[in-house]
C-alpha atoms as a PDB file:
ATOM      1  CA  UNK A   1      95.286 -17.630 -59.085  1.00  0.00           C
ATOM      2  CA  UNK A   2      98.770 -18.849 -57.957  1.00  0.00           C
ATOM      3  CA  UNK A   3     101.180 -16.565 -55.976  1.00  0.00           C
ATOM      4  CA  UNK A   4     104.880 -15.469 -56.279  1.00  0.00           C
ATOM      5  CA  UNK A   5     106.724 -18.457 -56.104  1.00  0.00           C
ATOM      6  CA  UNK A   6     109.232 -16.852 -54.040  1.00  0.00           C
ATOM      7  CA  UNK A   7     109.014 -14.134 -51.505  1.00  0.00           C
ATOM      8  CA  UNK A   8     111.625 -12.915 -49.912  1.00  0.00           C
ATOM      9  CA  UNK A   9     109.550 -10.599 -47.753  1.00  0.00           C
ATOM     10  CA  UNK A  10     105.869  -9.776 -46.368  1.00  0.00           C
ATOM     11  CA  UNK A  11     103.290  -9.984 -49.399  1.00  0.00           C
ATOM     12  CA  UNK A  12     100.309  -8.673 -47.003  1.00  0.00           C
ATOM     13  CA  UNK A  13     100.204  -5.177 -48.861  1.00  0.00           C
ATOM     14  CA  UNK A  14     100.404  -6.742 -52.445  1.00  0.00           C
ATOM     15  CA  UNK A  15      97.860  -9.394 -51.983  1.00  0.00           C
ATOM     16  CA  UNK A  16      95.927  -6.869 -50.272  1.00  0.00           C
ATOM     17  CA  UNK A  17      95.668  -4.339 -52.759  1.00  0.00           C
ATOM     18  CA  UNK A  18      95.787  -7.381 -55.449  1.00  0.00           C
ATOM     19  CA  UNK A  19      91.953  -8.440 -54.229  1.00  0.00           C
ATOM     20  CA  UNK A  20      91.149  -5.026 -53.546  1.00  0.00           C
ATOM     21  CA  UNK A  21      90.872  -5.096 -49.801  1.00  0.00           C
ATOM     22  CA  UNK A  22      92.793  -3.369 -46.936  1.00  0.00           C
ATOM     23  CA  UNK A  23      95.321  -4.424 -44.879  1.00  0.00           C
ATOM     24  CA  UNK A  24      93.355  -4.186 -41.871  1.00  0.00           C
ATOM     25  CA  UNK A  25      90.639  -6.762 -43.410  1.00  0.00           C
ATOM     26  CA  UNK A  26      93.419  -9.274 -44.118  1.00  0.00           C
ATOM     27  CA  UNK A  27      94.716  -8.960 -40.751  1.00  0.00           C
ATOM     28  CA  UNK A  28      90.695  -9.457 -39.333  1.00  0.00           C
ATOM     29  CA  UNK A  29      90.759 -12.921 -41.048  1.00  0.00           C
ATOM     30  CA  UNK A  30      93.828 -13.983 -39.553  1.00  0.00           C
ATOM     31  CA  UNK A  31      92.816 -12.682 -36.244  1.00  0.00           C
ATOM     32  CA  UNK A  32      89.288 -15.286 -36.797  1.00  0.00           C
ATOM     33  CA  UNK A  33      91.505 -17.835 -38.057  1.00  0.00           C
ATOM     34  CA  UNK A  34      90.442 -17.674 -41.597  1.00  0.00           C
ATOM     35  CA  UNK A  35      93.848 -17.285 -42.724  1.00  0.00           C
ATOM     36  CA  UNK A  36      97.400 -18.501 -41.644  1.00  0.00           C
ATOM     37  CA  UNK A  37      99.842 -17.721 -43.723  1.00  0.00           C
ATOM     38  CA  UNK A  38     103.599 -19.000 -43.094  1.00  0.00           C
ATOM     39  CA  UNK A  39     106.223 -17.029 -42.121  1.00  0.00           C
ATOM     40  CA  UNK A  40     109.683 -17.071 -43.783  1.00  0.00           C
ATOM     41  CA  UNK A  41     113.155 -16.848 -42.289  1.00  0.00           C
ATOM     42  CA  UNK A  42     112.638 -13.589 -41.554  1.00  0.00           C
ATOM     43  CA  UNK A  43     109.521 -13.300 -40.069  1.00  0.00           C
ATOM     44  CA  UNK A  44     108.029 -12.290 -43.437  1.00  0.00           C
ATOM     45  CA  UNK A  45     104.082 -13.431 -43.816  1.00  0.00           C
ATOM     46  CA  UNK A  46     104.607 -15.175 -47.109  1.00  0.00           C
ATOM     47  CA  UNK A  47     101.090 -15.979 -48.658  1.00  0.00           C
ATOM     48  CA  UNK A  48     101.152 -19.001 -51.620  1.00  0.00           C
ATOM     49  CA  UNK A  49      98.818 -20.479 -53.820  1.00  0.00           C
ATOM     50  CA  UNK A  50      96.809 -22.360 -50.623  1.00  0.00           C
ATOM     51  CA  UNK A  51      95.985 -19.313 -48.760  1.00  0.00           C
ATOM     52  CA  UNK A  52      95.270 -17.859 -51.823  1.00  0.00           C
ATOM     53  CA  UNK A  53      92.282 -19.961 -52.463  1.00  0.00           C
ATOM     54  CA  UNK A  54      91.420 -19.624 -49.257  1.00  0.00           C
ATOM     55  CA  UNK A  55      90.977 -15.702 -49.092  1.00  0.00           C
ATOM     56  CA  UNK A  56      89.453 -16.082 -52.487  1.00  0.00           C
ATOM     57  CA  UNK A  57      86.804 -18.066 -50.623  1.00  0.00           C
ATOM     58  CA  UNK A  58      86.812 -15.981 -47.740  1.00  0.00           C
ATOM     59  CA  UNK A  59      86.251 -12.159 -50.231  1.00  0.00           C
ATOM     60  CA  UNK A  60      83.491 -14.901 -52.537  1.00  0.00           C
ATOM     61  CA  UNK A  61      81.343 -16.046 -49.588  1.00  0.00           C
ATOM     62  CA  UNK A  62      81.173 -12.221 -48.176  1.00  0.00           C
ATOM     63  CA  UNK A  63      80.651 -10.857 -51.122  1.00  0.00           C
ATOM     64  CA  UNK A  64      77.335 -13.442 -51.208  1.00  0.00           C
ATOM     65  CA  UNK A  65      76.323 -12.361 -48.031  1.00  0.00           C
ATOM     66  CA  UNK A  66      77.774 -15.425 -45.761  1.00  0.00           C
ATOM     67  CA  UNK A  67      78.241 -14.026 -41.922  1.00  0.00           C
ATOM     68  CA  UNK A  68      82.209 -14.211 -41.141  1.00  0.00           C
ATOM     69  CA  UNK A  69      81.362 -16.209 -38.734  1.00  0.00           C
ATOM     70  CA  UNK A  70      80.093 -18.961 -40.876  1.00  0.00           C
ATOM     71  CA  UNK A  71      82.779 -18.340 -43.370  1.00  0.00           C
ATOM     72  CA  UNK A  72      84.608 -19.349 -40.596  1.00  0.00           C
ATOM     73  CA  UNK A  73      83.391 -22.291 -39.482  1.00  0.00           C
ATOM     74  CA  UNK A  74      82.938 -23.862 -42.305  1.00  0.00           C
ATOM     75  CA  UNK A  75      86.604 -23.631 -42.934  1.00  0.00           C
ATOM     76  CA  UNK A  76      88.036 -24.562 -40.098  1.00  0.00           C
ATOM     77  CA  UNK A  77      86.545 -28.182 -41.667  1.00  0.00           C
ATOM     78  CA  UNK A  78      89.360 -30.495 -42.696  1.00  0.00           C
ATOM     79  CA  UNK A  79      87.341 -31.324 -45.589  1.00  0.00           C
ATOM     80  CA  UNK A  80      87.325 -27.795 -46.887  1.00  0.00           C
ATOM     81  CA  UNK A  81      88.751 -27.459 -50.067  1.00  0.00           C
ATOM     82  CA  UNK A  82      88.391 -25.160 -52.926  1.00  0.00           C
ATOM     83  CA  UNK A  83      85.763 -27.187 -54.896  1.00  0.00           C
ATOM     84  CA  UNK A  84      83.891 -27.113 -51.497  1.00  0.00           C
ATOM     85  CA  UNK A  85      83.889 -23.941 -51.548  1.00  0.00           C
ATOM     86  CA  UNK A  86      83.383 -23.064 -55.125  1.00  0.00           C
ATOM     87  CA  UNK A  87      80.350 -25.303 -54.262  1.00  0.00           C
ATOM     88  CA  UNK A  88      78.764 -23.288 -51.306  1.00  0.00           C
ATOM     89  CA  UNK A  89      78.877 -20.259 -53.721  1.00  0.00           C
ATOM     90  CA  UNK A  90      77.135 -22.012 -56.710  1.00  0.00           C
ATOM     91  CA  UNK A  91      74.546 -22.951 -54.199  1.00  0.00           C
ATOM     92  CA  UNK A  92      74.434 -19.312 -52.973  1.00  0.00           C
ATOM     93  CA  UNK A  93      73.878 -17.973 -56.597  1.00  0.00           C
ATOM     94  CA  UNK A  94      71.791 -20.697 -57.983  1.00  0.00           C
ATOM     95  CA  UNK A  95      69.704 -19.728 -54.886  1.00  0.00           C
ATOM     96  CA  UNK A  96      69.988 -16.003 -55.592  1.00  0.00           C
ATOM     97  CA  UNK A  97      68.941 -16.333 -59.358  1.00  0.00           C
ATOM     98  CA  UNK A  98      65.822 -18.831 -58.264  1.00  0.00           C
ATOM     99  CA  UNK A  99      64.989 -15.925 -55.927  1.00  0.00           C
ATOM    100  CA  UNK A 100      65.344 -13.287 -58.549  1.00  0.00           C
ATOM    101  CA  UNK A 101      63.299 -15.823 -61.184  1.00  0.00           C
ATOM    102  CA  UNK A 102      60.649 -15.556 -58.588  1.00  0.00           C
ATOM    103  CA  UNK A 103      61.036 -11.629 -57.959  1.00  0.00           C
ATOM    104  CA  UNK A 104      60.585 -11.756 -61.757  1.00  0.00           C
ATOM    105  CA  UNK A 105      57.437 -13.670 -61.766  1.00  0.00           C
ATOM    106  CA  UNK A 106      55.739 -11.757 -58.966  1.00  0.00           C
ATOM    107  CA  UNK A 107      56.110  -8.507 -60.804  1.00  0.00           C
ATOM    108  CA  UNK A 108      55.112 -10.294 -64.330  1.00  0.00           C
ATOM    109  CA  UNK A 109      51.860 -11.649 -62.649  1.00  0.00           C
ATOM    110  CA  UNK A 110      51.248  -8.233 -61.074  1.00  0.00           C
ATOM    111  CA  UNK A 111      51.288  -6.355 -64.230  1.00  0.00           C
ATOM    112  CA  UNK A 112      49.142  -8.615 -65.843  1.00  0.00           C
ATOM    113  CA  UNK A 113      46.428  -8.056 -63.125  1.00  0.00           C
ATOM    114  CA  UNK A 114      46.659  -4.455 -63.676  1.00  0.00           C
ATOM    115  CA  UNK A 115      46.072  -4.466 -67.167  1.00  0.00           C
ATOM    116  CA  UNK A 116      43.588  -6.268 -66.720  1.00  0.00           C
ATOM    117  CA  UNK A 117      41.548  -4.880 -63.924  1.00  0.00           C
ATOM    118  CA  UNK A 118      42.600  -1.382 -64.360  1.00  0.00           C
ATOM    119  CA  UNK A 119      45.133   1.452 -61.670  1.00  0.00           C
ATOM    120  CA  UNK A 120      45.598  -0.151 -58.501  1.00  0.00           C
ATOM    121  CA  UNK A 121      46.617   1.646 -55.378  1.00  0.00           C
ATOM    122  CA  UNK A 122      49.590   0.903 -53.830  1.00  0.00           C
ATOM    123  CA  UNK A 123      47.729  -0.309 -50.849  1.00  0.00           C
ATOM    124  CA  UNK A 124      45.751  -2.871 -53.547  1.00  0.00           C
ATOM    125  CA  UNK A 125      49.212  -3.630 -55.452  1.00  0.00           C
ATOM    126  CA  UNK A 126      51.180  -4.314 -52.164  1.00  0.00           C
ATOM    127  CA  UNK A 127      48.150  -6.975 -51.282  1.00  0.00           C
ATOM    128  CA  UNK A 128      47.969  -8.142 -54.747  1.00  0.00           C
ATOM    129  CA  UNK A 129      51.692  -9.197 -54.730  1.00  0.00           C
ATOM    130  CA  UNK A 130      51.424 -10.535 -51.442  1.00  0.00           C
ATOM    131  CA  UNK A 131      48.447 -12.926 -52.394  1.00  0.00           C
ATOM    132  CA  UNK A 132      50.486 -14.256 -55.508  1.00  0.00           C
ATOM    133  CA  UNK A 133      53.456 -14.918 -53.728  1.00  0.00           C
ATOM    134  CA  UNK A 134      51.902 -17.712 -52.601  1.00  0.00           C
ATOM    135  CA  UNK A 135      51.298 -19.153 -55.815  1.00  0.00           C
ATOM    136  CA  UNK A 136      55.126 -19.150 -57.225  1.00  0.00           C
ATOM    137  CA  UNK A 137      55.992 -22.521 -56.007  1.00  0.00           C
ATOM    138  CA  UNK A 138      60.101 -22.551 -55.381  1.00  0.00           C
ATOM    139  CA  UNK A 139      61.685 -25.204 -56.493  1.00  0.00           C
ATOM    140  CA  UNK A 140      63.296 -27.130 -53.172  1.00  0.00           C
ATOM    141  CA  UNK A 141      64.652 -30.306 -52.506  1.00  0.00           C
ATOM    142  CA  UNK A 142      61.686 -31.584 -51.125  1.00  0.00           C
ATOM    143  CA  UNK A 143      59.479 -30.672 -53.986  1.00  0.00           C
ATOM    144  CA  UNK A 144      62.266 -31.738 -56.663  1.00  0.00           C
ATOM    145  CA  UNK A 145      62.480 -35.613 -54.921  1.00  0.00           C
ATOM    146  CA  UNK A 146      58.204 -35.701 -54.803  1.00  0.00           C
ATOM    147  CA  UNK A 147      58.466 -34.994 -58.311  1.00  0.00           C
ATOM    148  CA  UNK A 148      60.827 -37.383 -59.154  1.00  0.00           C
ATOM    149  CA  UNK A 149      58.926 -39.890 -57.138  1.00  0.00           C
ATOM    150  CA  UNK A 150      55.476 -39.540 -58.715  1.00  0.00           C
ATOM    151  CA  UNK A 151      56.078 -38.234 -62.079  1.00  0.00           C
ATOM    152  CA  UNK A 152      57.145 -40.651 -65.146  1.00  0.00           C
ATOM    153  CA  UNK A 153      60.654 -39.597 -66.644  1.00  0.00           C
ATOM    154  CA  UNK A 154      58.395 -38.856 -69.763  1.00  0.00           C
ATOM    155  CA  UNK A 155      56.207 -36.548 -67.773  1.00  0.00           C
ATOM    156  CA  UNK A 156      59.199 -34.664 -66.328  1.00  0.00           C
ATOM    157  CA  UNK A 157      60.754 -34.287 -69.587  1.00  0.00           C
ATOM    158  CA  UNK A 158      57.376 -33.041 -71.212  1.00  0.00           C
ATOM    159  CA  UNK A 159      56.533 -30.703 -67.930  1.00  0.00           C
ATOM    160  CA  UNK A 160      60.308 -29.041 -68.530  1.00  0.00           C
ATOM    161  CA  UNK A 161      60.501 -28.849 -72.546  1.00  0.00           C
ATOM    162  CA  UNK A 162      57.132 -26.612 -71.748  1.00  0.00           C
ATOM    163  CA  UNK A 163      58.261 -22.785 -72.777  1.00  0.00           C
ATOM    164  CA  UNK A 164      55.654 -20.963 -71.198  1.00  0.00           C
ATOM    165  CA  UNK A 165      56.311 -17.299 -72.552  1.00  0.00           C
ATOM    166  CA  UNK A 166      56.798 -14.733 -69.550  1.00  0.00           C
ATOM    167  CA  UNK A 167      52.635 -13.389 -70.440  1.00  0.00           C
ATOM    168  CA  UNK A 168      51.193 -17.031 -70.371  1.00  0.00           C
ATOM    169  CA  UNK A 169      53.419 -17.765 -67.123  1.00  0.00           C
ATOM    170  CA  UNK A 170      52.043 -14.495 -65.443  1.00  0.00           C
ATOM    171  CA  UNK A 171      48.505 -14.785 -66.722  1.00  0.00           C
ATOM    172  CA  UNK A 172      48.503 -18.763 -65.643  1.00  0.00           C
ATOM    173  CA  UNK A 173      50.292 -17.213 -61.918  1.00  0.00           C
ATOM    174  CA  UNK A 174      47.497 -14.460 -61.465  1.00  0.00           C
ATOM    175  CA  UNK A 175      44.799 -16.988 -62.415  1.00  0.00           C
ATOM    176  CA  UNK A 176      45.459 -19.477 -60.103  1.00  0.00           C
ATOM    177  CA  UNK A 177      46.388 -16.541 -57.456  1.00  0.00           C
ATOM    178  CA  UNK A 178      42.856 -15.588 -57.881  1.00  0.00           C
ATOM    179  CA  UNK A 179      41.112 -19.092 -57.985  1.00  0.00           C
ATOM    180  CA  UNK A 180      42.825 -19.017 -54.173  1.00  0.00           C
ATOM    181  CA  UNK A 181      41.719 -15.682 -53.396  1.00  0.00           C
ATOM    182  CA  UNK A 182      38.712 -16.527 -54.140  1.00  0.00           C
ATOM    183  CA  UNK A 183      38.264 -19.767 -52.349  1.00  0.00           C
ATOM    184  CA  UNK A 184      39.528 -17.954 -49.313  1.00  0.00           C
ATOM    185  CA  UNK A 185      36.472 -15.383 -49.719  1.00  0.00           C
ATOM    186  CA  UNK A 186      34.104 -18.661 -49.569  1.00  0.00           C
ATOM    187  CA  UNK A 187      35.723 -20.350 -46.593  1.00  0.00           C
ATOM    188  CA  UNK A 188      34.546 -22.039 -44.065  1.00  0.00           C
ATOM    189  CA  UNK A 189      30.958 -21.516 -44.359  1.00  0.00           C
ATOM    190  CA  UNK A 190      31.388 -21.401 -48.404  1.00  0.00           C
ATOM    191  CA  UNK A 191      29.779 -24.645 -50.560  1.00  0.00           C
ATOM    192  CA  UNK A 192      31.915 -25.728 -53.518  1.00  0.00           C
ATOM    193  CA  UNK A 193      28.652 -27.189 -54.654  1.00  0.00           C
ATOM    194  CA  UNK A 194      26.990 -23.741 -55.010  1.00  0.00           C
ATOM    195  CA  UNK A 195      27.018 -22.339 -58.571  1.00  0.00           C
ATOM    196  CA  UNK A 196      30.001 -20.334 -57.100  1.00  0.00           C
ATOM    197  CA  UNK A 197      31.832 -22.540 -56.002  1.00  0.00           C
ATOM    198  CA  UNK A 198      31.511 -25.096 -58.955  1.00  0.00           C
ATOM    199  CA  UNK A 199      32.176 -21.840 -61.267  1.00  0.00           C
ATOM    200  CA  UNK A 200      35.839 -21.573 -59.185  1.00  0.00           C
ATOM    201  CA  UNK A 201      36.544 -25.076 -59.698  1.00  0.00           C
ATOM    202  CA  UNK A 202      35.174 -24.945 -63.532  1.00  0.00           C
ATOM    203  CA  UNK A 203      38.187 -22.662 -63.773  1.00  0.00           C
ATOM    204  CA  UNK A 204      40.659 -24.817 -61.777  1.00  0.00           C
ATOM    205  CA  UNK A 205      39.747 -27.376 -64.368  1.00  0.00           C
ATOM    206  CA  UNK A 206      40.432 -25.581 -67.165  1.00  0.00           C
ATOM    207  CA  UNK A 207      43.711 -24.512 -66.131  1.00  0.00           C
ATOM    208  CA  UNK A 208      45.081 -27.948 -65.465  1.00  0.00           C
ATOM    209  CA  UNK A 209      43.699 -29.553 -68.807  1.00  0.00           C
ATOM    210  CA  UNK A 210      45.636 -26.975 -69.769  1.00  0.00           C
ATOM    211  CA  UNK A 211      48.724 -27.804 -68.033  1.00  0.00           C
ATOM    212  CA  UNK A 212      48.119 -31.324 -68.554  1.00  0.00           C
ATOM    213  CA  UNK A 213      47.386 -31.269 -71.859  1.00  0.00           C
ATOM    214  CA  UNK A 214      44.422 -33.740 -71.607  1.00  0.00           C
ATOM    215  CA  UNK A 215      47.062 -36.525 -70.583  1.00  0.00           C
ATOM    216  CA  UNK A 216      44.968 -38.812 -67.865  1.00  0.00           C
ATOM    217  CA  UNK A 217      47.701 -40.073 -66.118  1.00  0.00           C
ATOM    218  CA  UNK A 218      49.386 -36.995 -66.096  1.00  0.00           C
ATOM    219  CA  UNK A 219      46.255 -35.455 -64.453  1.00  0.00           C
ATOM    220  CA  UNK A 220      46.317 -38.561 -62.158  1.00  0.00           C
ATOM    221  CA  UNK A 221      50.112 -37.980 -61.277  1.00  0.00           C
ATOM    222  CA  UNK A 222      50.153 -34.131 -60.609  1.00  0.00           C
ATOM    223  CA  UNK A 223      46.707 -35.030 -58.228  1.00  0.00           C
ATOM    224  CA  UNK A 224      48.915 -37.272 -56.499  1.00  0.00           C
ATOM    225  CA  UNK A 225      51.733 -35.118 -56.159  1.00  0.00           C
ATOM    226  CA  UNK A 226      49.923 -32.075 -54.851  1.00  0.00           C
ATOM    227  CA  UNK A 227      47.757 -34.559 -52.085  1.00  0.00           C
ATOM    228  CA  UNK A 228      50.857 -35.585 -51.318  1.00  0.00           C
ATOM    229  CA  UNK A 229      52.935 -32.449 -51.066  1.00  0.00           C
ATOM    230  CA  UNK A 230      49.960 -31.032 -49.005  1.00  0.00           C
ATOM    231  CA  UNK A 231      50.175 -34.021 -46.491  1.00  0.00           C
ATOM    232  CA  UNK A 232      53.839 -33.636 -45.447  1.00  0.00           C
ATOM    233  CA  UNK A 233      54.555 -30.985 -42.850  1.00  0.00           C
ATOM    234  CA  UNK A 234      58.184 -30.990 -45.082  1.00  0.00           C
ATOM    235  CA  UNK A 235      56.555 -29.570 -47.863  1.00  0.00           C
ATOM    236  CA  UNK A 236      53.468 -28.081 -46.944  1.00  0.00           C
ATOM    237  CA  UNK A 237      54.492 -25.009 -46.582  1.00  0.00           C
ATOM    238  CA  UNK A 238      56.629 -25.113 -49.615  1.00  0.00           C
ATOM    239  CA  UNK A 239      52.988 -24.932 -51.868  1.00  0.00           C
ATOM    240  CA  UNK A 240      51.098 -22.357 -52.817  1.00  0.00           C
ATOM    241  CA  UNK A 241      47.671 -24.817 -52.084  1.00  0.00           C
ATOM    242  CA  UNK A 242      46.294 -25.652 -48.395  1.00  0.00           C
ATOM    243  CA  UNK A 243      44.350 -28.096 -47.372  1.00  0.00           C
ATOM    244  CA  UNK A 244      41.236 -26.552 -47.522  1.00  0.00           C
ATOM    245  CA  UNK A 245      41.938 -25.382 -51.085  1.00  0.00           C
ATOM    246  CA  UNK A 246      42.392 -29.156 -51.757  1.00  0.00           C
ATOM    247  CA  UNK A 247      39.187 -30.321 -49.657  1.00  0.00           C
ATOM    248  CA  UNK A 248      36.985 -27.106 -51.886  1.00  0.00           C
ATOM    249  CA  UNK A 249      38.141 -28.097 -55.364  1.00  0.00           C
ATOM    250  CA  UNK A 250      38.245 -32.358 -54.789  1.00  0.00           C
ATOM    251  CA  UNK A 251      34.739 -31.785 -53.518  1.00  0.00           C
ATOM    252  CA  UNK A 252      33.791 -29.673 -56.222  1.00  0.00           C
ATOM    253  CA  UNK A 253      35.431 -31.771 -58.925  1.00  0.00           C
ATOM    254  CA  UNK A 254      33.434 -34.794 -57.794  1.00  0.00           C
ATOM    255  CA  UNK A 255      30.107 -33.120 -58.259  1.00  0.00           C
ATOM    256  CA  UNK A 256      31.575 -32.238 -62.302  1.00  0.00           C
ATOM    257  CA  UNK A 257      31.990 -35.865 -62.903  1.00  0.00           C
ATOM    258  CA  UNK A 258      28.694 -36.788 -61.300  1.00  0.00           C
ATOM    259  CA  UNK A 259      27.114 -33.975 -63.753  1.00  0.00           C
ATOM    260  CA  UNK A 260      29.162 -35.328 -66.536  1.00  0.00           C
ATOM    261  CA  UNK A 261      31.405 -32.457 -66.814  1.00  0.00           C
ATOM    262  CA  UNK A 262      34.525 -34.049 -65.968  1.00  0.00           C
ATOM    263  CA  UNK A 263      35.632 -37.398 -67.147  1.00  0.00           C
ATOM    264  CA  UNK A 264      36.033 -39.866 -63.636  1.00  0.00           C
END
């Protein structure tokens, strides 16, 4: 959005009321050094296309929740331009909207667990939500670069053509949420080998022949990826599964194949 080309006097008020903000804000920034605008021959404040941009990105990162103070600092960078920081607010949102895909998911997952099992109270629904939160896995860096690193291009490609419809997402979500749960309930002193432990890991099966579609190497692959992401302390934390969920269903799956249930 390009200024007047020529001002012959101080624009503070129009630009002001042009973005919608006060005076007094637009004198804040300058005060932080947000905003400089030139003076004329007169000793007019005469604000062009460049500090336009600027308090566009100043008024965009706010209005995403950015701290003025990192607003900021992050322009005082010589390297701050408007692409930058049209980029730090597509980051922002596409972080927003993966938080409110998640939000979504949670609440999908949750209904299906009350159709299923009946009212809950909202002491049993607040628990319930909090016990599949850990099974929405976010989609980070970290994870995104594992998956690149294990998976075939052919895999990926299969693994994101997959339309899961919102009920199969949230009734795959509150299964493996309760395959967890109910690992937890058997831990430490629990045996995967007991008939109820091998009946939790029958189920873990199912759902990734499922996923996996019967693929071996797949199967293989997304073992591989989940040992792995377990292992580093980068992305630990980043999974829904711990260690000892790991250790409970590899044990567990071993005794299948050794009872011919699952192929080695």
């Amino acid at each position: 959005m390009a200024g007047p080309k020529k001002q012959t006097a101080d624009n503070s008020a129009a630009i002001a009321a042009q973005f919608g903000i006060s005076l007094k804000a637009l004198r804040l920034y300058e005060r932080l050094g947000m905003l400089n605008a030139p003076r004329n021959a007169a000793g007019w404040r005469v604000y062009g296309h460049a500090e336009i941009e600027r308090l566009h990105g100043i008024l965009s990162l706010k209005q995403l929740g950015l701290p003025l103070a990192r607003i900021a600092k992050l322009l005082k960078s010589r390297s701050t331009d408007l692409v930058t920081l049209l980029s730090v607010q597509e980051d922002m949102l596409l972080e927003s909207r993966r938080e409110t895909e998640r939000a979504l998911t949670l609440i999908q997952i949750a209904k299906v667990r009350v159709q299923e099992n009946g009212k809950l109270s909202p002491g049993e629904l607040a628990a319930l939500v909090r016990s599949i939160s850990k099974t929405v896995i976010r989609s980070t860096a970290e994870l995104e670069a594992l998956a690149q690193r294990i998976y075939t291009p052919e895999q990926i490609a299969r693994f994101r053509s997959c339309e899961w419809s919102p009920q199969d997402a949230a009734r795959i979500g509150a299964a493996w949420a309760q395959i967890y749960a109910d690992i937890d309930t058997m831990l430490p002193a629990g045996d995967p080998l007991s008939k109820k432990g091998l009946a939790i890991v029958r189920r873990a099966v199912a759902l990734i022949q499922g996923q996996t579609r019967g693929d071996k190497e797949f199967w293989n692959n997304a073992a591989r990826f989940w040992q792995e992401a377990i292992a580093d302390p980068h992305t630990s934390d980043q999974v829904p599964m711990t260690r000892a969920h790991w250790d409970f269903l590899a044990k567990g799956m071993e005794e299948l194949k050794r009872r011919g249930e699952l192929k080695p």
